[in-house]
Protein backbone atom coordinates (compact mmCIF):
# COMPACT_ATOMS: atom_id res chain seq x y z
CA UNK A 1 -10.61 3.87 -1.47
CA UNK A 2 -9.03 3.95 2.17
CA UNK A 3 -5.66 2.72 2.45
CA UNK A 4 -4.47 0.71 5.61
CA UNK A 5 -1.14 -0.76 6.72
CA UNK A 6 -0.13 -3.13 8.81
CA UNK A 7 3.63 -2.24 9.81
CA UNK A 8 3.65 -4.74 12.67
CA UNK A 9 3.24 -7.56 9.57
CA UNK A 10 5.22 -5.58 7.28
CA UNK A 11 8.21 -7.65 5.80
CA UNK A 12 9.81 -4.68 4.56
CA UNK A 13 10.13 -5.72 0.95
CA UNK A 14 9.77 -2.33 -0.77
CA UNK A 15 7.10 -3.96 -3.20
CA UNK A 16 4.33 -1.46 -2.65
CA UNK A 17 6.76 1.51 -2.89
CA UNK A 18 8.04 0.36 -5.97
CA UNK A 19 4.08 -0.31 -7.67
CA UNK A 20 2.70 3.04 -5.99
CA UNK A 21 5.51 5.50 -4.82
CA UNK A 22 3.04 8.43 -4.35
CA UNK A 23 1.41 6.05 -1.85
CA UNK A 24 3.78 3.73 -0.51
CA UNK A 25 7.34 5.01 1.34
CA UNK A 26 9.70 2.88 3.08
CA UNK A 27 11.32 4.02 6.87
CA UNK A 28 15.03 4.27 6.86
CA UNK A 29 14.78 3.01 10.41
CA UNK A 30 13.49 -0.23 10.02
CA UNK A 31 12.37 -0.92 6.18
CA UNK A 32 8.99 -1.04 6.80
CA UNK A 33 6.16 0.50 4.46
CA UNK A 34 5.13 3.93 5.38
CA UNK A 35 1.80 5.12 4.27
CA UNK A 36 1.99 8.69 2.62
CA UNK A 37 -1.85 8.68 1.58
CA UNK A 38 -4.24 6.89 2.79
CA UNK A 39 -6.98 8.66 0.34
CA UNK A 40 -5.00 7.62 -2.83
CA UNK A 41 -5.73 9.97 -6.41
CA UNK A 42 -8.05 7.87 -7.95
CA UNK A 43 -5.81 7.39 -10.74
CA UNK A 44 -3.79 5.00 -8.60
CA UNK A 45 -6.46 2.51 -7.63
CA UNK A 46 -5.28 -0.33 -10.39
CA UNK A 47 -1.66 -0.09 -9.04
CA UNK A 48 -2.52 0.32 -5.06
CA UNK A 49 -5.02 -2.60 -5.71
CA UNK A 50 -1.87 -4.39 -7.28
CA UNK A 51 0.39 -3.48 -4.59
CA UNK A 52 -1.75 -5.11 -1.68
CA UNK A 53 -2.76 -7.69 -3.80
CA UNK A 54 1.14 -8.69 -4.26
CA UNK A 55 2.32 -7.30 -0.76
CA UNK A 56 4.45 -10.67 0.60
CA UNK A 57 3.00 -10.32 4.29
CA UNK A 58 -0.29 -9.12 3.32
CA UNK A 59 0.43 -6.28 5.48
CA UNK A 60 -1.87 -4.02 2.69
CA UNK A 61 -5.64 -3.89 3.45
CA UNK A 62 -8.28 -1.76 1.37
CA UNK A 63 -11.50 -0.60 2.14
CA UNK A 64 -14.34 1.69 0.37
CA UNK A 65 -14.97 2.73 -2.75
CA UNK A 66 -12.79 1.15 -5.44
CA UNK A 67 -10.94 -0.98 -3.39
CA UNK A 68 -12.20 -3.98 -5.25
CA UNK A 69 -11.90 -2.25 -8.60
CA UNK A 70 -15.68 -1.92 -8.81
């Protein structure tokens, strides 16, 4: 699974950090997500599937294996 963000869409809700903190940061600067992998573990798939499913401004995209939790 690939990972992609969208910070120009971003609301800056914290949402994703809070589901997948080893994935998902937030910038001091402005509050918007900040991707720290975008080659999660594959232990985190259910949760970074969750966290783009759920992000507000569908500013979370996933691609390749296990994105669709296949």
């Amino acid at each position: 699974m690939e990972v992609h963000v969208d910070r120009g869409r971003c609301a800056g809700s914290g949402l994703c950090m809070s589901y997948v903190p080893a994935v998902f940061d937030q910038s001091e600067d402005d509050g918007k997500v900040l991707l720290k992998a975008a080659r999660p573990e594959p232990g985190t798939a259910a949760a970074v599937r969750g966290a783009a499913a759920r992000c507000p401004a569908g500013a979370i995209t996933l691609s390749g294996g296990d994105a669709h939790g296949r």
